[in-house]
Protein backbone atom coordinates (compact mmCIF):
# COMPACT_ATOMS: atom_id res chain seq x y z
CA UNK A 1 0.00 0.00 0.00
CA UNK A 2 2.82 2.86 0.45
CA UNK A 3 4.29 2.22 -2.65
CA UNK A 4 0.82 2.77 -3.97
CA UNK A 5 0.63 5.68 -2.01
CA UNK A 6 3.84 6.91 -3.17
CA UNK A 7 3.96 6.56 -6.62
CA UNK A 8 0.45 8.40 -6.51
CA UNK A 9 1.93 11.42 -5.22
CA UNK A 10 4.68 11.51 -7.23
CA UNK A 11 2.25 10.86 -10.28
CA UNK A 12 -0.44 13.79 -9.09
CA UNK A 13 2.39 15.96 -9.32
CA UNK A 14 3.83 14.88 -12.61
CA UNK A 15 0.31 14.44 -13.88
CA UNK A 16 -0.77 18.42 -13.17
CA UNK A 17 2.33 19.48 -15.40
CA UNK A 18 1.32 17.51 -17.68
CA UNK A 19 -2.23 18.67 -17.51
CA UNK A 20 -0.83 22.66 -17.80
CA UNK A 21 0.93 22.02 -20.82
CA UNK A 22 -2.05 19.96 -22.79
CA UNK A 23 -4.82 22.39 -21.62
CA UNK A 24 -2.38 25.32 -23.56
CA UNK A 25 -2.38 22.93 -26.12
CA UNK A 26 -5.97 21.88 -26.35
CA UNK A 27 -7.42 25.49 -25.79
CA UNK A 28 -5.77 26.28 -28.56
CA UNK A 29 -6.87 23.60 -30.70
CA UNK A 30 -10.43 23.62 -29.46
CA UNK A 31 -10.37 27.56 -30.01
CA UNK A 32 -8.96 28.07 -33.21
CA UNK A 33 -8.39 24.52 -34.91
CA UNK A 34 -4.65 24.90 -34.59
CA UNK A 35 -2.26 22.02 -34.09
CA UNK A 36 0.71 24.29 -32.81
CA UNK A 37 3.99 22.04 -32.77
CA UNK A 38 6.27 24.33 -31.43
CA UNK A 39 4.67 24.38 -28.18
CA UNK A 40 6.95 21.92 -27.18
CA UNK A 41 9.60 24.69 -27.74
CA UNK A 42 7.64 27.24 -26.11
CA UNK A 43 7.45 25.38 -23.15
CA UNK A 44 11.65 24.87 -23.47
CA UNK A 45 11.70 28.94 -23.31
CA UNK A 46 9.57 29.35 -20.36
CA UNK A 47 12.10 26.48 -18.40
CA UNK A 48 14.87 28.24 -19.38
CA UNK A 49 13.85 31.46 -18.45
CA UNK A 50 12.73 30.97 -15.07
CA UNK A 51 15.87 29.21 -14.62
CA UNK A 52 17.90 32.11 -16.00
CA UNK A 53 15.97 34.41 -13.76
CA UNK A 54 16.95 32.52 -10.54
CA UNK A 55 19.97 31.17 -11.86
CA UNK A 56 21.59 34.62 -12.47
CA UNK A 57 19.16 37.64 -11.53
CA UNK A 58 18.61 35.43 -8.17
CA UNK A 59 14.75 36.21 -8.45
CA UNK A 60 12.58 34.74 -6.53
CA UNK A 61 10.99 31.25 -7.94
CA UNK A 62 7.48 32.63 -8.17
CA UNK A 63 8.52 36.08 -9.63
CA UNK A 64 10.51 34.17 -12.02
CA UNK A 65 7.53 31.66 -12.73
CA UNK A 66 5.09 34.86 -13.30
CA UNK A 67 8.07 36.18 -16.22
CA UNK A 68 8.90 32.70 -17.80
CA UNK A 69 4.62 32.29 -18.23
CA UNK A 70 4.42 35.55 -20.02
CA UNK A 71 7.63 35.46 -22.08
CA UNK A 72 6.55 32.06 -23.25
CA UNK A 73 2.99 33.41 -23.96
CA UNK A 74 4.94 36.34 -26.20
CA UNK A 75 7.13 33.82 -27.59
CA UNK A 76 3.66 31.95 -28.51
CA UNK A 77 2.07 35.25 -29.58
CA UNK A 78 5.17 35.73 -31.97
CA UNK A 79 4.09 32.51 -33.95
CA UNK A 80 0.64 33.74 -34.76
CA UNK A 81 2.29 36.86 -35.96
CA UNK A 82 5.17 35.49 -37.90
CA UNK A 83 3.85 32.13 -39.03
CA UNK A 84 0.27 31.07 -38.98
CA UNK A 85 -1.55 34.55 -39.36
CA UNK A 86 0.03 35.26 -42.51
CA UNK A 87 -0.32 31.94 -43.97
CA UNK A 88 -4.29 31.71 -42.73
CA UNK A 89 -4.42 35.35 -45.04
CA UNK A 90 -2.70 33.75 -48.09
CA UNK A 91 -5.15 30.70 -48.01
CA UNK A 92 -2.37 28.43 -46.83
CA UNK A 93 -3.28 24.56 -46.09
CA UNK A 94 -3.43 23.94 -42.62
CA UNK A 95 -0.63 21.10 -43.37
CA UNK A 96 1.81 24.49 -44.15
CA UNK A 97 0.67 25.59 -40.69
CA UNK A 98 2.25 22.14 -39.10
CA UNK A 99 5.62 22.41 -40.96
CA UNK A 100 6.22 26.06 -40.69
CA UNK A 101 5.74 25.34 -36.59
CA UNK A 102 7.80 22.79 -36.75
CA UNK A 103 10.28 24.96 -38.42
CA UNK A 104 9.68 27.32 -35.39
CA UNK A 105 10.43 24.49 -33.08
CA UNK A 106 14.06 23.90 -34.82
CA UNK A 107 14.69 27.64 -34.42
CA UNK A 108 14.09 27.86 -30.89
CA UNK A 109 15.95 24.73 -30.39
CA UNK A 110 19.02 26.03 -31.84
CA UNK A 111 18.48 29.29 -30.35
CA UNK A 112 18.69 27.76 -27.20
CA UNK A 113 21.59 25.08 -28.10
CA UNK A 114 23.82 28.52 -29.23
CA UNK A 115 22.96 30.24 -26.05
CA UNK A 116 22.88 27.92 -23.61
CA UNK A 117 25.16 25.12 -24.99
CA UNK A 118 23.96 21.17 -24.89
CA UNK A 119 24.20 20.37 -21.41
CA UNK A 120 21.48 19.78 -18.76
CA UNK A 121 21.46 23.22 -16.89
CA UNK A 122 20.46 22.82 -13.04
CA UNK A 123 18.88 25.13 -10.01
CA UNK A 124 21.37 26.29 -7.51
CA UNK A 125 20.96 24.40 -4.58
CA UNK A 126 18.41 25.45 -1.97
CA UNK A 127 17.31 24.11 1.57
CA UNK A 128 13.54 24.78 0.14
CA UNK A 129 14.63 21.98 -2.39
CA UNK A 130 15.50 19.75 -0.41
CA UNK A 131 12.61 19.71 1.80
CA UNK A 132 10.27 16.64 2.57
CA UNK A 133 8.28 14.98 5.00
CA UNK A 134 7.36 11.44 5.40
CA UNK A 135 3.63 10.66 6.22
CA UNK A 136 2.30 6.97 6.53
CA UNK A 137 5.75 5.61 5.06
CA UNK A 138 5.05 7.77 2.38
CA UNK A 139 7.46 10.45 1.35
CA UNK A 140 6.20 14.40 0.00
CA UNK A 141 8.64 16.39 -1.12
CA UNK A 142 8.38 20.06 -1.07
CA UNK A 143 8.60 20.34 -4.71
CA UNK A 144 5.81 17.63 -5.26
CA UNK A 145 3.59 20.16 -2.99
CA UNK A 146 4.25 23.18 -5.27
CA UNK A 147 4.13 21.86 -8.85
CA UNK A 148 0.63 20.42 -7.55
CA UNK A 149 -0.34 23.72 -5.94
CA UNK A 150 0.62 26.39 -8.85
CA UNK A 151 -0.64 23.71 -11.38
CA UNK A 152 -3.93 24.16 -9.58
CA UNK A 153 -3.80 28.07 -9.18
CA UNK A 154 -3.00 27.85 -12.72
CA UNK A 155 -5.63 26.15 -13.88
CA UNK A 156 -8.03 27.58 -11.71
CA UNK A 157 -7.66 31.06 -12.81
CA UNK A 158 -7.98 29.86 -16.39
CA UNK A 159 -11.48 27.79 -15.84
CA UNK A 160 -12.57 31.51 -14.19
CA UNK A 161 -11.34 33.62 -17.06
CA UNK A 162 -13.16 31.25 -19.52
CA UNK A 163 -16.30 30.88 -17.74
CA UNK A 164 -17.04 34.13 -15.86
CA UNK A 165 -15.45 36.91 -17.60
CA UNK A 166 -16.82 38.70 -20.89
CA UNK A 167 -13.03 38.07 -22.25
CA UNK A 168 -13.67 34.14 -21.50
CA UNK A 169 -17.33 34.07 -23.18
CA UNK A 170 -15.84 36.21 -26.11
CA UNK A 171 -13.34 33.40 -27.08
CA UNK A 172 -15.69 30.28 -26.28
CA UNK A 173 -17.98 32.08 -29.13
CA UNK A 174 -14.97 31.86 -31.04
CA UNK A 175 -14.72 28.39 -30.21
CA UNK A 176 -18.15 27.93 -31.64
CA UNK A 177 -18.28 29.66 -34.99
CA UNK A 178 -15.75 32.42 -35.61
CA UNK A 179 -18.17 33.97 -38.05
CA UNK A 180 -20.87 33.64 -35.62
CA UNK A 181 -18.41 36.07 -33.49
CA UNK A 182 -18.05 38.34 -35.73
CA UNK A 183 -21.53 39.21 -36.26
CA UNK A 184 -21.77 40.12 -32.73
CA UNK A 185 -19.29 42.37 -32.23
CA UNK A 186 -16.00 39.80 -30.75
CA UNK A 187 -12.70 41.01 -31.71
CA UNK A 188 -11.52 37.96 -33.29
CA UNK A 189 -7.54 38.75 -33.92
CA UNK A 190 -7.32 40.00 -30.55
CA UNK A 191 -8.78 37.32 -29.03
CA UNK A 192 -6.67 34.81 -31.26
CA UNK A 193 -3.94 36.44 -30.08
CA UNK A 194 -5.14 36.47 -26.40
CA UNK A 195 -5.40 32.58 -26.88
CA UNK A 196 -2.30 31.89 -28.33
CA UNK A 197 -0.82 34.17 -25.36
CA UNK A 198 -2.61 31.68 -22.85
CA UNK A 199 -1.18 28.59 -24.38
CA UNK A 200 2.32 29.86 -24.37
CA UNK A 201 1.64 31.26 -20.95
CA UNK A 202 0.73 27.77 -19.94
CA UNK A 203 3.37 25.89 -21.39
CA UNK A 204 5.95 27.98 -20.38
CA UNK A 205 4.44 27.25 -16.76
CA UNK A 206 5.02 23.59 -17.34
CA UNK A 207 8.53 23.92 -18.51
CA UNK A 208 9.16 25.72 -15.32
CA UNK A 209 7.44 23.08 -13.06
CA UNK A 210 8.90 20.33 -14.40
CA UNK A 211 12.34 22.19 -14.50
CA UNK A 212 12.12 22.49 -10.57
CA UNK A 213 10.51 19.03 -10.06
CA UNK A 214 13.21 17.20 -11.88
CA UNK A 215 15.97 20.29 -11.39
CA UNK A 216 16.97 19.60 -14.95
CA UNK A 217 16.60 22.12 -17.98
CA UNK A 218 17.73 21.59 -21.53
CA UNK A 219 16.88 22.69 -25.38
CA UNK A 220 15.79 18.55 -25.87
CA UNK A 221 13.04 18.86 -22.84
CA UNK A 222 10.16 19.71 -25.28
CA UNK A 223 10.30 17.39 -27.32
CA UNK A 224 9.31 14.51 -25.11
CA UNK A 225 6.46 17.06 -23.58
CA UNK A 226 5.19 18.03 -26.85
CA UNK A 227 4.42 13.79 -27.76
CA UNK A 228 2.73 14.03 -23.96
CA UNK A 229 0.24 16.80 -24.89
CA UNK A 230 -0.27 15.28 -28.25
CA UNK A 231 -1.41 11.95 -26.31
CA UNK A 232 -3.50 13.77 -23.73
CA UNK A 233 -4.84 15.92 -26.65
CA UNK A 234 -6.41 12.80 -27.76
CA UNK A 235 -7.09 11.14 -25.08
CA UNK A 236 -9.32 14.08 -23.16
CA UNK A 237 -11.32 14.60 -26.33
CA UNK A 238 -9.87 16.42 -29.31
CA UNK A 239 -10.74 20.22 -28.11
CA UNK A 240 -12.16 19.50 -24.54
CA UNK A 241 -10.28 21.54 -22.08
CA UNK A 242 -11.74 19.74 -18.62
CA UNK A 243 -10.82 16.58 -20.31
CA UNK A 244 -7.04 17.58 -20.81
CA UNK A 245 -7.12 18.46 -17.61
CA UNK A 246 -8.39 14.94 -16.33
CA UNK A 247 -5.93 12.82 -19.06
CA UNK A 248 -2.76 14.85 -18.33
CA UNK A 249 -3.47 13.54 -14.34
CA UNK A 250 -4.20 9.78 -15.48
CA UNK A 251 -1.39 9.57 -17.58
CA UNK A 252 1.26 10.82 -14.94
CA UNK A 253 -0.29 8.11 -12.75
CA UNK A 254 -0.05 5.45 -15.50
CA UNK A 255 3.42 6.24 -16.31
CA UNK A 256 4.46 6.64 -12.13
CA UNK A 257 2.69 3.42 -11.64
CA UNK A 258 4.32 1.68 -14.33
CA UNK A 259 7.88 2.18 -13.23
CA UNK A 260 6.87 1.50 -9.80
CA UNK A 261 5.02 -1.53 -10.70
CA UNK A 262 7.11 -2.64 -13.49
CA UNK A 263 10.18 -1.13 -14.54
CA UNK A 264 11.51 2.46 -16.02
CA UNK A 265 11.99 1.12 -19.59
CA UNK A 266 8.10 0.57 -19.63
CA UNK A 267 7.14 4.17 -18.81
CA UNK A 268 6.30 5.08 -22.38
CA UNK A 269 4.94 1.94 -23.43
CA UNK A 270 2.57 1.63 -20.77
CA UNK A 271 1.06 4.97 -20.82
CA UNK A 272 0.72 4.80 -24.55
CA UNK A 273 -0.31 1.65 -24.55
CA UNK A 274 -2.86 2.60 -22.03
CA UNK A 275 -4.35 5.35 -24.67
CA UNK A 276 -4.35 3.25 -27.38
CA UNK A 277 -6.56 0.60 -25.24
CA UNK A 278 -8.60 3.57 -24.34
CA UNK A 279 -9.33 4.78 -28.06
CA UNK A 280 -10.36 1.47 -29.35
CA UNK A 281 -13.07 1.28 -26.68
CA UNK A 282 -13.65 5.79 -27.17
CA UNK A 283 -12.51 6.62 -30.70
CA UNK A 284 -12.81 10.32 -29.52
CA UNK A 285 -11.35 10.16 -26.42
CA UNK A 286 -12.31 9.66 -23.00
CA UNK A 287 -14.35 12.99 -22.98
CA UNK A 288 -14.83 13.56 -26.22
CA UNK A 289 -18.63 13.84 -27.95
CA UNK A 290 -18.89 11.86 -31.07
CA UNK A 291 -19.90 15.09 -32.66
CA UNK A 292 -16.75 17.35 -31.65
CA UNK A 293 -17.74 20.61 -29.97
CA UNK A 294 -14.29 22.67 -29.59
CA UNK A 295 -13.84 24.60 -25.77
């Protein structure tokens, strides 16, 4: 029973990471039909500059978490601009929209490779880090306890900017029809820029959570993420934010429970594995309507 217990707190606070990242991702998606592949990047820029910001301004974490969200959410912003605004005016095929961001991706990669060389890149060491306690046999790390808690604050003020703000109903008419929202008056580029700001902002709040959680930052980390939010993308129900949410949780838990359970070499096979059992059974996901409604 402890190592149950265990490796369920150490997968309810990989899990709500996870679940950041993929709502970004899915709002996006469910908002404006966008598969955006250089999220993955975006959330590489947000880890590297909180790090940066502790690392050598000596910020505060959550000062530097605040900056890393809303550089990422420019950085995300800067896509729209540069890549798939101009080729949605030019009457480009949403395939040109895929390549061109994963073009993007490369950039930032290499961006990142010239600036901050190849090598893992760690937090300087503090007695905050180290922190745990040990409850029932079962060990909580400080780190677990704040990944979990921001992920929730995080998410929290997002489900209350969508649902009871005039900004939030704005972009779920979006989500419906965008012509629909022009006819009543919703400023569609801002709010497609507002969006794509919020799914940076978000995935540059993962890359800074699971930075601290696993004290390890490099230009490779998004690629792995960016396959995770694709998964949970699919697995909550193409477009359906609460169930991104929900599937970035049960797949930290699958993969947590599958290296303690099994062994590390099956973390990735069980957890896909696990989605691809799911999909036979829910071709749309476990959330997902059969008739796709978007946000």
């Amino acid at each position: 029973m402890s190592v149950f217990l265990q490796q369920t707190v150490n997968g309810l606070s990989l899990g709500s990471a996870y679940a950041v990242f993929a709502v970004g991702f899915t709002l996006l998606f469910g908002v404006l039909n966008v598969l955006n592949l250089a999220q993955g990047a975006v959330f590489m820029v947000g880890a590297f500059t909180g790090l940066e910001l502790v690392r050598l301004v000596e910020l505060p974490l959550p000062l530097a978490f605040l900056v890393a969200m809303v550089t990422a959410g420019a950085v995300s912003v800067l896509t729209q601009v540069a890549v798939f605004g101009p080729l949605e005016r030019r009457g480009g095929h949403r395939w040109m929209g895929l390549i061109a961001s994963l073009a993007v991706a490369r950039l930032l990669v290499a961006i990142a490779q010239e600036v901050f060389g190849t090598q893992v890149l760690r937090y300087p060491s503090e007695p905050w880090m180290e922190a745990s306690w040990t409850i029932a046999g079962v060990q909580i790390q400080g780190l677990q306890l704040i990944v979990l808690a921001t992920a929730l604050l995080v998410m929290a003020a997002l489900a209350v900017l969508l649902r009871a703000t005039q900004t939030g109903r704005a972009i779920r008419t979006m989500a419906f029809n965008p012509n629909v929202a022009r006819l009543v008056g919703v400023p569609v580029q801002r709010m497609t820029l507002l969006t794509y700001f919020i799914a940076g902002a978000l995935a540059g709040a993962a890359g800074v959570q699971l930075g601290v959680l696993y004290n390890a930052v490099s230009p490779f980390m998004g690629e792995t993420i960016l396959l995770k939010g694709l998964t949970v993308l699919i697995l909550g129900g193409l477009g359906h934010v609460p169930g991104a949410a929900l599937a970035g949780l049960l797949l930290g838990l699958t993969e947590v429970y599958s290296v303690g359970y099994l062994s590390s070499s099956f973390r990735d096979a069980v957890g896909f594995g696990l989605v691809f059992i799911i999909l036979l059974v829910r071709p749309h996901g476990l959330f997902g309507l059969t008739t796709r409604q978007r946000a």
